[in-house]
N, C-alpha and C. Protein backbone atom coordinates (compact mmCIF):
# COMPACT_ATOMS: atom_id res chain seq x y z
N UNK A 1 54.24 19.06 -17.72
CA UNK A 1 53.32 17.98 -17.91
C UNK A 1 51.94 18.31 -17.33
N UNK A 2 51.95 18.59 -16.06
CA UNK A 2 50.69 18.71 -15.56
C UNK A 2 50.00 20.89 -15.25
N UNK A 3 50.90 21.66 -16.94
CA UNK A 3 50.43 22.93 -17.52
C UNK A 3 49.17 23.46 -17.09
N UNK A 4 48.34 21.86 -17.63
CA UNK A 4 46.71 22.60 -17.83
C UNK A 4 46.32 23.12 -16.25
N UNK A 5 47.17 22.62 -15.00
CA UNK A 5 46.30 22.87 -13.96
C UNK A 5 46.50 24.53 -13.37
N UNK A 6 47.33 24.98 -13.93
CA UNK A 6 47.79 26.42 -13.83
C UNK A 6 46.56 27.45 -14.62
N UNK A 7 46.47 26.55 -14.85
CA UNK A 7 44.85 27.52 -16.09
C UNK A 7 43.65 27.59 -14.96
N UNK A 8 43.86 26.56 -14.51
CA UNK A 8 42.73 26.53 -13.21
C UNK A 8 42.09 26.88 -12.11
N UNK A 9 40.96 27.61 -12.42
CA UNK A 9 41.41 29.03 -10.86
C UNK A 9 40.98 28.05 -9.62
N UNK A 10 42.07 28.23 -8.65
CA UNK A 10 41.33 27.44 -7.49
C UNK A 10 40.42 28.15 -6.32
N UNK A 11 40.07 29.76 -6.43
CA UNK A 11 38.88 30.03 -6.14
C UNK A 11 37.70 29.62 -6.45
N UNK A 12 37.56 29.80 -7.62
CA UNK A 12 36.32 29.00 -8.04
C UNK A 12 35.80 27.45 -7.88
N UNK A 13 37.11 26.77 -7.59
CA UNK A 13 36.67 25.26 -7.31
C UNK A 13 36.45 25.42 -6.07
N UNK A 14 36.82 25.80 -5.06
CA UNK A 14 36.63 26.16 -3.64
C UNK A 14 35.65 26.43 -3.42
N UNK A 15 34.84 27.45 -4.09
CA UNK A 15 33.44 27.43 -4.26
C UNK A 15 32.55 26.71 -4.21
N UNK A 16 33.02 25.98 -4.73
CA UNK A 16 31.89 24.51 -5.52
C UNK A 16 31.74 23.85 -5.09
N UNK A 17 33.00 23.40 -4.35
CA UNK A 17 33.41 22.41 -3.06
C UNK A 17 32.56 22.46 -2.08
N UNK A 18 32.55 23.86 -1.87
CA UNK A 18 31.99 24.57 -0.68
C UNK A 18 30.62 24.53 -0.95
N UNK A 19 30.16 24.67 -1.92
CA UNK A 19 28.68 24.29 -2.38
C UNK A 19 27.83 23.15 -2.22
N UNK A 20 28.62 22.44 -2.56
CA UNK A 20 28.60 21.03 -2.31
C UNK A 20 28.61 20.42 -0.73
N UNK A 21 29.35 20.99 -0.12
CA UNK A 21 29.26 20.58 1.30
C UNK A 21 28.28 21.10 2.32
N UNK A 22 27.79 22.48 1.61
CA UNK A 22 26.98 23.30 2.09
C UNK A 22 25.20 22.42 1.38
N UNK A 23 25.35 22.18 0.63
CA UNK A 23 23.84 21.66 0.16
C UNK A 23 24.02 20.23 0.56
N UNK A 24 24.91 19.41 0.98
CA UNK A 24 24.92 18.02 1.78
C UNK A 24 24.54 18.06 3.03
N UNK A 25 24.90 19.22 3.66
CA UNK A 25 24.46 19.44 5.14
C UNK A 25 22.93 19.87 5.14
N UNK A 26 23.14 20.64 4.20
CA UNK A 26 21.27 21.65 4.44
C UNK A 26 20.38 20.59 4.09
N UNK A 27 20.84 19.14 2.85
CA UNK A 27 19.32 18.19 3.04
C UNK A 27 19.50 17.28 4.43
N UNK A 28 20.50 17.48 5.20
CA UNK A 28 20.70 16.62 6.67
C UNK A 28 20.18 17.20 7.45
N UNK A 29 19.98 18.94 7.79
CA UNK A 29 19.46 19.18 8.23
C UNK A 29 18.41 19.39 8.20
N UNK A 30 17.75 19.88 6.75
CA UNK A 30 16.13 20.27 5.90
C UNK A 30 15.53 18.54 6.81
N UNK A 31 16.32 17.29 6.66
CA UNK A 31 15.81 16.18 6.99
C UNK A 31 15.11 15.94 8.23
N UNK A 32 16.25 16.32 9.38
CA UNK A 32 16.16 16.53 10.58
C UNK A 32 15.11 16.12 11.15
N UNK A 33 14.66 15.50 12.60
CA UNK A 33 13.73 15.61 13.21
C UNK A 33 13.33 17.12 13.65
N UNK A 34 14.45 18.05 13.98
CA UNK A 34 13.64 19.31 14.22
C UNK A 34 13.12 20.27 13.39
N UNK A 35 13.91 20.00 12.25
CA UNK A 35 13.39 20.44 11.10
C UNK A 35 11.89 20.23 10.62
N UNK A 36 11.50 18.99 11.10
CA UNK A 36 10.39 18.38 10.77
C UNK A 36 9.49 19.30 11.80
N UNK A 37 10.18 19.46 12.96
CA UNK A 37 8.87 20.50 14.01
C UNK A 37 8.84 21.80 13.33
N UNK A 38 9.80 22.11 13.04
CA UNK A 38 9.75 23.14 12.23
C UNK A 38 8.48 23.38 11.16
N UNK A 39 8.56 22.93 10.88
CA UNK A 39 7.58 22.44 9.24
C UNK A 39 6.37 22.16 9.90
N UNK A 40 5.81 21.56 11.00
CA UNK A 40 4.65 21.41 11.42
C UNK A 40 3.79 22.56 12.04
N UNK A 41 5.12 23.14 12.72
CA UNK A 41 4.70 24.48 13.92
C UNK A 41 4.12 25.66 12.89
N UNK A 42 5.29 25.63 11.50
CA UNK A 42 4.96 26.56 10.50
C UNK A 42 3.94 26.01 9.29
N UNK A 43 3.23 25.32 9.62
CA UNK A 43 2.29 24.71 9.03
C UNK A 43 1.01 24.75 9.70
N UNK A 44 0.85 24.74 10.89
CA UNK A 44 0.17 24.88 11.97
C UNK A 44 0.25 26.54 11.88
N UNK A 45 0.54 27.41 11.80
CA UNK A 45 0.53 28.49 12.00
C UNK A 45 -0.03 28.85 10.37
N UNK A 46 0.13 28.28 10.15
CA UNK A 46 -0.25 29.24 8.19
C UNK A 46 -1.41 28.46 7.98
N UNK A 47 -1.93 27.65 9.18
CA UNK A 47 -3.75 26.90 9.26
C UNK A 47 -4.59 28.58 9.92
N UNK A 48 -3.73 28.12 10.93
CA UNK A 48 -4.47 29.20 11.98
C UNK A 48 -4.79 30.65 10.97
N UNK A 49 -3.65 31.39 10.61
CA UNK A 49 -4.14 32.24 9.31
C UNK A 49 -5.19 32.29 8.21
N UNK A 50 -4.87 30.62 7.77
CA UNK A 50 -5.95 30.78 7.40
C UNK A 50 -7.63 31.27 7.72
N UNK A 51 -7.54 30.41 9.12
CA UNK A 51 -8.72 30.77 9.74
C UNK A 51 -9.28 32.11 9.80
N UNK A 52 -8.20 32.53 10.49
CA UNK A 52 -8.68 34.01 10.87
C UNK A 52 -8.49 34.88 9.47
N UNK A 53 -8.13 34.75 8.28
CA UNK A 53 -8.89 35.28 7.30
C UNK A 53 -10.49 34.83 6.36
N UNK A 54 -10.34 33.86 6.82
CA UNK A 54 -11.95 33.58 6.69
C UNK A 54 -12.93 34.31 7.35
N UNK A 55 -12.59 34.26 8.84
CA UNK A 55 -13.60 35.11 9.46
C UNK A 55 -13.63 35.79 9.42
N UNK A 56 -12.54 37.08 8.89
CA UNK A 56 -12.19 38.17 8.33
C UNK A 56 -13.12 38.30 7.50
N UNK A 57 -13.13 36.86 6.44
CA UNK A 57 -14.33 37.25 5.22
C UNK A 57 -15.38 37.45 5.37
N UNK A 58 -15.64 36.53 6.60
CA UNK A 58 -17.38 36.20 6.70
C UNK A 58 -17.46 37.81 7.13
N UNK A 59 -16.37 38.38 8.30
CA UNK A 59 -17.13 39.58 8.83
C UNK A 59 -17.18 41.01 7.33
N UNK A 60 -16.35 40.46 6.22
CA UNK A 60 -16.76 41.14 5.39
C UNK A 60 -18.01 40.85 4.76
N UNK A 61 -18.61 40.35 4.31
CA UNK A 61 -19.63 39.41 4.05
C UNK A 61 -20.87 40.36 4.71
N UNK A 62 -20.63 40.09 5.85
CA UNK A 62 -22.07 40.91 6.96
C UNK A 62 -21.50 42.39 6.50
N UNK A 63 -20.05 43.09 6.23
CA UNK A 63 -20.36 44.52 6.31
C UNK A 63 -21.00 44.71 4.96
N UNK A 64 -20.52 44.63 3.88
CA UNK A 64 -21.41 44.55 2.49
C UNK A 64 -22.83 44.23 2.86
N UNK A 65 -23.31 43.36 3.59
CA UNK A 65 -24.64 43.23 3.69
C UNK A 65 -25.32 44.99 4.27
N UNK A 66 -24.51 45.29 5.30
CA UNK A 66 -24.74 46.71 6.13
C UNK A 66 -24.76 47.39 5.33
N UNK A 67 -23.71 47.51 4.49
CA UNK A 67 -24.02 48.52 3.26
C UNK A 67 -24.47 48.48 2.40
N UNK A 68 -25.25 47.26 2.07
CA UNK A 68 -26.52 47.05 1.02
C UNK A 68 -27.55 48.13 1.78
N UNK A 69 -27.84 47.35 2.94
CA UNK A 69 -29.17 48.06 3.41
C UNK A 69 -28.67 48.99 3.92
N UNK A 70 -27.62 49.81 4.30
CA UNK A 70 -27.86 51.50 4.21
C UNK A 70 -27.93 52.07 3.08
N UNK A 71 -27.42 51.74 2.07
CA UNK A 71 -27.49 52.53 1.17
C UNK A 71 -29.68 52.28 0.42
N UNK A 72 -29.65 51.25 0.62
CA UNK A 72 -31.31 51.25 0.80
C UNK A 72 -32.03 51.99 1.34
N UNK A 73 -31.85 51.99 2.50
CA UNK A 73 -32.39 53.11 3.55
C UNK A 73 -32.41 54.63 2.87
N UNK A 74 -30.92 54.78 2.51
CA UNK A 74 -30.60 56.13 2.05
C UNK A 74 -31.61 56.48 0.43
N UNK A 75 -31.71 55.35 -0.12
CA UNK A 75 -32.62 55.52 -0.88
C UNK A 75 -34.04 55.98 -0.46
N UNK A 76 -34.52 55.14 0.09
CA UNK A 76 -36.20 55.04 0.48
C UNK A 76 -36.16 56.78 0.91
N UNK A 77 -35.25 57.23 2.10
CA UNK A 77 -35.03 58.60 2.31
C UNK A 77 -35.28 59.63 1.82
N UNK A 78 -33.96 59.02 0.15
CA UNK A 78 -34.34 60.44 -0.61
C UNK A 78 -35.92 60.21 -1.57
N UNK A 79 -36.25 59.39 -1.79
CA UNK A 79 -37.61 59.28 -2.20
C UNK A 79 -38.68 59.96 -1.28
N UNK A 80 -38.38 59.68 -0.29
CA UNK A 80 -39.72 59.86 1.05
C UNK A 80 -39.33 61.74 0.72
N UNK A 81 -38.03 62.44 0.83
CA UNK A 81 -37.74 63.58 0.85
C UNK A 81 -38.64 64.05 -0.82
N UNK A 82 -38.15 63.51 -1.51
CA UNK A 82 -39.01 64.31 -3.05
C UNK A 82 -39.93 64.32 -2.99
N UNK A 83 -40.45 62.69 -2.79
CA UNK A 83 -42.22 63.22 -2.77
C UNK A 83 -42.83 63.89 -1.99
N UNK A 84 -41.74 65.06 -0.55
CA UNK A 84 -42.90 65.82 0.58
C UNK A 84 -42.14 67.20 -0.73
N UNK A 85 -40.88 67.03 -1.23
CA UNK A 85 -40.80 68.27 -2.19
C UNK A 85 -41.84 68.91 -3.11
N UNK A 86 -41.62 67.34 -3.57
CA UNK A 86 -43.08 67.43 -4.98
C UNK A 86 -44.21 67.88 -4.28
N UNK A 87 -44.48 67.35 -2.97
CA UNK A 87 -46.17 67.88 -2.14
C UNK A 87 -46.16 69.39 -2.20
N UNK A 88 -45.30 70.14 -1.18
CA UNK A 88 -44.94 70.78 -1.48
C UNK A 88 -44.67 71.92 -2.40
N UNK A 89 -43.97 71.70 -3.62
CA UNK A 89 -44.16 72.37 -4.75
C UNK A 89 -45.93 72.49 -5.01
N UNK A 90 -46.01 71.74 -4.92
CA UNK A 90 -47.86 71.86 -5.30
C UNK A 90 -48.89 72.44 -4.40
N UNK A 91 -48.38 72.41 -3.45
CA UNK A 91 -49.14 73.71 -2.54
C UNK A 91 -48.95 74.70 -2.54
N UNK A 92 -47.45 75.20 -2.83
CA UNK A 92 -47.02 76.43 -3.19
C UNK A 92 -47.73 77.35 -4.63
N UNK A 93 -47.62 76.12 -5.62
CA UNK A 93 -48.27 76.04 -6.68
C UNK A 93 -49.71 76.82 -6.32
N UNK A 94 -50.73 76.08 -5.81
CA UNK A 94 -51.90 76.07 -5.98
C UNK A 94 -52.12 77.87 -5.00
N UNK A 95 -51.01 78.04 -3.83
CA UNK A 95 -51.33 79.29 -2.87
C UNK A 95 -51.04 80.54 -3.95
N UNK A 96 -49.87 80.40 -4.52
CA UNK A 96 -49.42 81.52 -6.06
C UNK A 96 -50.24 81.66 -7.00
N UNK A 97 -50.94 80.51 -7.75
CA UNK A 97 -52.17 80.58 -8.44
C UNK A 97 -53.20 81.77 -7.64
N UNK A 98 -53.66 81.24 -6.46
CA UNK A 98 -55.04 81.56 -5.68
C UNK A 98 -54.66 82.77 -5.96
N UNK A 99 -53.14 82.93 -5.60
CA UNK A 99 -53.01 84.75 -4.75
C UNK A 99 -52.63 85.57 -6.08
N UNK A 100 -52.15 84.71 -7.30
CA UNK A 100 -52.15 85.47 -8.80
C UNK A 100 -53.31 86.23 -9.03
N UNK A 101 -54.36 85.30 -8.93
CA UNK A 101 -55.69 85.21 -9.60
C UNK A 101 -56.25 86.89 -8.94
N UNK A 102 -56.24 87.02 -7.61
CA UNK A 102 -56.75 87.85 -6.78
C UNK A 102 -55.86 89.11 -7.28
N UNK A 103 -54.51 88.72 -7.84
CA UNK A 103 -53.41 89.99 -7.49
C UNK A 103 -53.90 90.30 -9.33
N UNK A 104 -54.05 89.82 -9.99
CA UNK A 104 -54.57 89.93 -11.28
C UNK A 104 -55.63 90.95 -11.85
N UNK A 105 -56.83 90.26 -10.68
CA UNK A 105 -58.05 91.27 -10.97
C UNK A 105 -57.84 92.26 -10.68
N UNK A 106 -57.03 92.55 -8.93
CA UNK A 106 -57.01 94.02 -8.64
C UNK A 106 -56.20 94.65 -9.57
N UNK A 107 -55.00 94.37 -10.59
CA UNK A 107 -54.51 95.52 -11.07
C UNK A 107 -54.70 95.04 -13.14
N UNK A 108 -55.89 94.60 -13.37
CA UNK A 108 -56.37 94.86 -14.40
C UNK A 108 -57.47 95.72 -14.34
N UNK A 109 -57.88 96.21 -13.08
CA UNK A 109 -58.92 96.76 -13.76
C UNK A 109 -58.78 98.16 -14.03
N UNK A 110 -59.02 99.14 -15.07
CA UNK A 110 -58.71 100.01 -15.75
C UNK A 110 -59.75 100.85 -15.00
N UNK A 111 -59.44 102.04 -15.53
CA UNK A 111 -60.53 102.97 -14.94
C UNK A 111 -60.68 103.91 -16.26
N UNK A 112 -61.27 104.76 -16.34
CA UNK A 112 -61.45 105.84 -17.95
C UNK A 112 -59.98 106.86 -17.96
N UNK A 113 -59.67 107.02 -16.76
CA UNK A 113 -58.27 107.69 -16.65
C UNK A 113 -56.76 107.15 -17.22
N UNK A 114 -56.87 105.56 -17.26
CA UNK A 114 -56.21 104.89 -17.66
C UNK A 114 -54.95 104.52 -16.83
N UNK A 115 -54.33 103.97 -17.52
CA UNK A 115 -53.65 103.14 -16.34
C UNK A 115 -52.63 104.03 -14.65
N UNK A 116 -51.89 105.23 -15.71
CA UNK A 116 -51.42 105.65 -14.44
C UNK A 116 -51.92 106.81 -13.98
N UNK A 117 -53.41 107.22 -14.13
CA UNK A 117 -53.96 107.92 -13.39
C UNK A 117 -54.23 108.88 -14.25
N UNK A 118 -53.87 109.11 -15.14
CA UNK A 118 -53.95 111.01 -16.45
C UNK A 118 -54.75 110.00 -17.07
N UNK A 119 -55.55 111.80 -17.02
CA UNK A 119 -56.91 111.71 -17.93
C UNK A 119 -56.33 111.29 -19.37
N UNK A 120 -57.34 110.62 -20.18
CA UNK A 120 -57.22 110.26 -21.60
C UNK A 120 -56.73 111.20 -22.64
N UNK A 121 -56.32 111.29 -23.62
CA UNK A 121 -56.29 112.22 -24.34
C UNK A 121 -57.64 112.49 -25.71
C-alpha cells in the first residue's frame, strides 16, 4: 500500500530538511541584534575606505598635475636646447664659409706650371 515511499530517497529529503532549518536559523541570526553590529562596524569600515580612496584620488589628481608640468618643463628644455643647436649650427656655418672662402683662393690659384707643379706641355 504505502510502495511509492520506497521510491523515495531519504537522503535527499534530509537535505532539504536540513536546508530548511539551516536558512530558518541564518534569517534569526542575519536578524540578530549582533548581527546588526555587524552590519554597522562593516559599514563603517567600507565608509572609512571610501575615504581614504578619495584622497588617494585627490593625491592622484596633484601627481598628474606634476606631470603635466614636468613634462612642460621638459619641453621648454628641449626647445631652449635646439635653438642654442640651431645658434650654433650657424656659427659653425658662417666660421666654414669664412675659412672656405680663404682655403679656396689659396688653392685656386694656378700658376703657368699648372696645377701639380710640371711645366706645360
Amino acid at each position: 500500500m504505502f510502495g511509492f515511499l520506497d521510491k523515495i530517497d531519504r537522503k535527499q529529503i534530509g537535505v532539504f530538511a536540513a536546508g530548511i532549518l539551516f536558512g530558518t536559523a541564518g534569517i534569526k541570526i542575519l536578524a540578530s541584534k549582533d548581527a546588526k553590529k555587524v552590519y554597522t562596524h562593516g559599514t563603517a569600515a567600507a565608509l572609512r575606505a571610501k575615504d581614504f580612496c578619495m584622497k588617494t584620488a585627490a593625491v592622484q589628481e596633484n601627481a598628474e598635475d606634476i606631470y603635466a608640468e614636468a613634462v612642460q618643463i621638459n619641453e621648454e628644455r628641449a626647445r631652449q636646447e635646439a635653438e642654442q643647436m640651431f645658434s650654433d649650427a650657424e656659427d659653425w656655418e658662417e666660421e666654414t664659409a669664412s675659412e672656405g672662402k680663404e682655403h679656396l683662393t689659396e688653392t685656386n690659384n694656378f700658376t703657368e706650371t699648372g696645377v701639380s707643379g710640371e711645366q706645360g706641355i
